[in-house]
Protein backbone atom coordinates (compact mmCIF):
# COMPACT_ATOMS: atom_id res chain seq x y z
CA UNK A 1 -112.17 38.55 -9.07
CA UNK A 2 -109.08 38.73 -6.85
CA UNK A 3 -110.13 37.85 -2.91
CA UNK A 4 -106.66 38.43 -1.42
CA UNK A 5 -103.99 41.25 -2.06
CA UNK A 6 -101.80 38.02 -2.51
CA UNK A 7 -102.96 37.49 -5.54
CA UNK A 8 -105.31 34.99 -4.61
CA UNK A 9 -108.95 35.21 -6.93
CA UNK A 10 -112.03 33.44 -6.19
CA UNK A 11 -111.21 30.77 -9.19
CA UNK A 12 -108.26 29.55 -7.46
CA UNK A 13 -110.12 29.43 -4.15
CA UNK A 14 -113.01 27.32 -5.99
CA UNK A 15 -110.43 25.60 -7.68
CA UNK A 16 -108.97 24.65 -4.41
CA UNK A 17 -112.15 23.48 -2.81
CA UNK A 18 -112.69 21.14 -5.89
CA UNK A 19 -109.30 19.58 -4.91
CA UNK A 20 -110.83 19.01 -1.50
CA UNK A 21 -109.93 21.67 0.90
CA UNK A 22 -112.80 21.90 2.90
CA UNK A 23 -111.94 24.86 5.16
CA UNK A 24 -111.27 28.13 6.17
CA UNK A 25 -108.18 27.07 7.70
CA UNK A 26 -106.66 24.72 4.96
CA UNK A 27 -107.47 27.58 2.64
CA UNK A 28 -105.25 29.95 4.61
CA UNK A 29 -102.62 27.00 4.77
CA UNK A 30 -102.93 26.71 1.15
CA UNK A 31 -103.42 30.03 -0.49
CA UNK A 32 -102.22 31.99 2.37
CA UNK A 33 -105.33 34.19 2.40
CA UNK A 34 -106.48 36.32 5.20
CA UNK A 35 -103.20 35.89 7.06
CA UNK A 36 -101.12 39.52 6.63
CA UNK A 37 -104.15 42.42 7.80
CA UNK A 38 -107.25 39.60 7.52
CA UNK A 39 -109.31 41.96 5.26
CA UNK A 40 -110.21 38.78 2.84
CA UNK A 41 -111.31 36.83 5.41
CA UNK A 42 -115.05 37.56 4.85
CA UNK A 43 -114.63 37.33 0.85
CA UNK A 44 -113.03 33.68 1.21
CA UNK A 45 -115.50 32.92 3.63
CA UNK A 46 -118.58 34.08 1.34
CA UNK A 47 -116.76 32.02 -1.77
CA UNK A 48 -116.68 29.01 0.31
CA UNK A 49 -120.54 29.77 1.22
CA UNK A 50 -121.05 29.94 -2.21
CA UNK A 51 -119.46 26.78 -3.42
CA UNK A 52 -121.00 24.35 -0.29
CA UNK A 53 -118.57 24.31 1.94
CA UNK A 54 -119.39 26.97 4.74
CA UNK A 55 -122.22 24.65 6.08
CA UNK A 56 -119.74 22.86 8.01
CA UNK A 57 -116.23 24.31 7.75
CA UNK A 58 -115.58 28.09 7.14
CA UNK A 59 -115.25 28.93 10.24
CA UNK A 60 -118.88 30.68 11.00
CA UNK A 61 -121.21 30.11 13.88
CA UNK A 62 -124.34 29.51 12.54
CA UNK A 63 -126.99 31.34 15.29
CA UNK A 64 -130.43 28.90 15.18
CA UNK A 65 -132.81 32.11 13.47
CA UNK A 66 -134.91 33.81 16.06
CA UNK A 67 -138.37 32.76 16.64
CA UNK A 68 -140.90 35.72 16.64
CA UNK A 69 -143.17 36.25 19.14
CA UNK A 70 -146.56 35.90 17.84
CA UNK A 71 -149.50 38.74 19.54
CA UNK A 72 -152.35 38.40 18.55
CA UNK A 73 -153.80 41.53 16.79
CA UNK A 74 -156.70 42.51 19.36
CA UNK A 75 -154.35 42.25 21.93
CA UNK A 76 -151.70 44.78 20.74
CA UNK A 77 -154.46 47.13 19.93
CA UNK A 78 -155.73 46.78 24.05
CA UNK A 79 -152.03 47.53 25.21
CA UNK A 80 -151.76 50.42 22.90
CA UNK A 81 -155.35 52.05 24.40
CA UNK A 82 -154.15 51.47 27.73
């Protein structure tokens, strides 16, 4: 599948990580991907997430996942009679 109007496809991005480019920014050094309008930027990213690499390198923040707040059942019934 081509990532990048370049002519960049998600084989020669994987093919690049093999090599051992391990991020977003030695990809765009590389391939030269996501560096005219930036539209590819998310499809490189998500092909990096795919292959391993995005855990530490592509360039994400990684938000710690919301803890719910736990009610117990009574209680929401009591503040919706009220």
């Amino acid at each position: 599948m081509i990532v990048c109007v370049k002519s960049v496809s998600d084989r020669k991005i994987r093919a690049s990580i093999a090599e051992g480019v391990d991020s977003f920014d030695e990809l765009q050094f590389e391939l030269e991907v996501a560096l005219c309008c930036g539209k590819c930027a998310e499809s490189v990213r998500d092909v990096m997430m795919q292959s391993g690499v995005c855990a530490s390198r592509c360039g994400l923040e990684h938000a710690a996942p919301a803890t719910a707040q736990v009610i117990p059942l009574t209680t929401f019934y009591e503040c919706k009679a009220a």
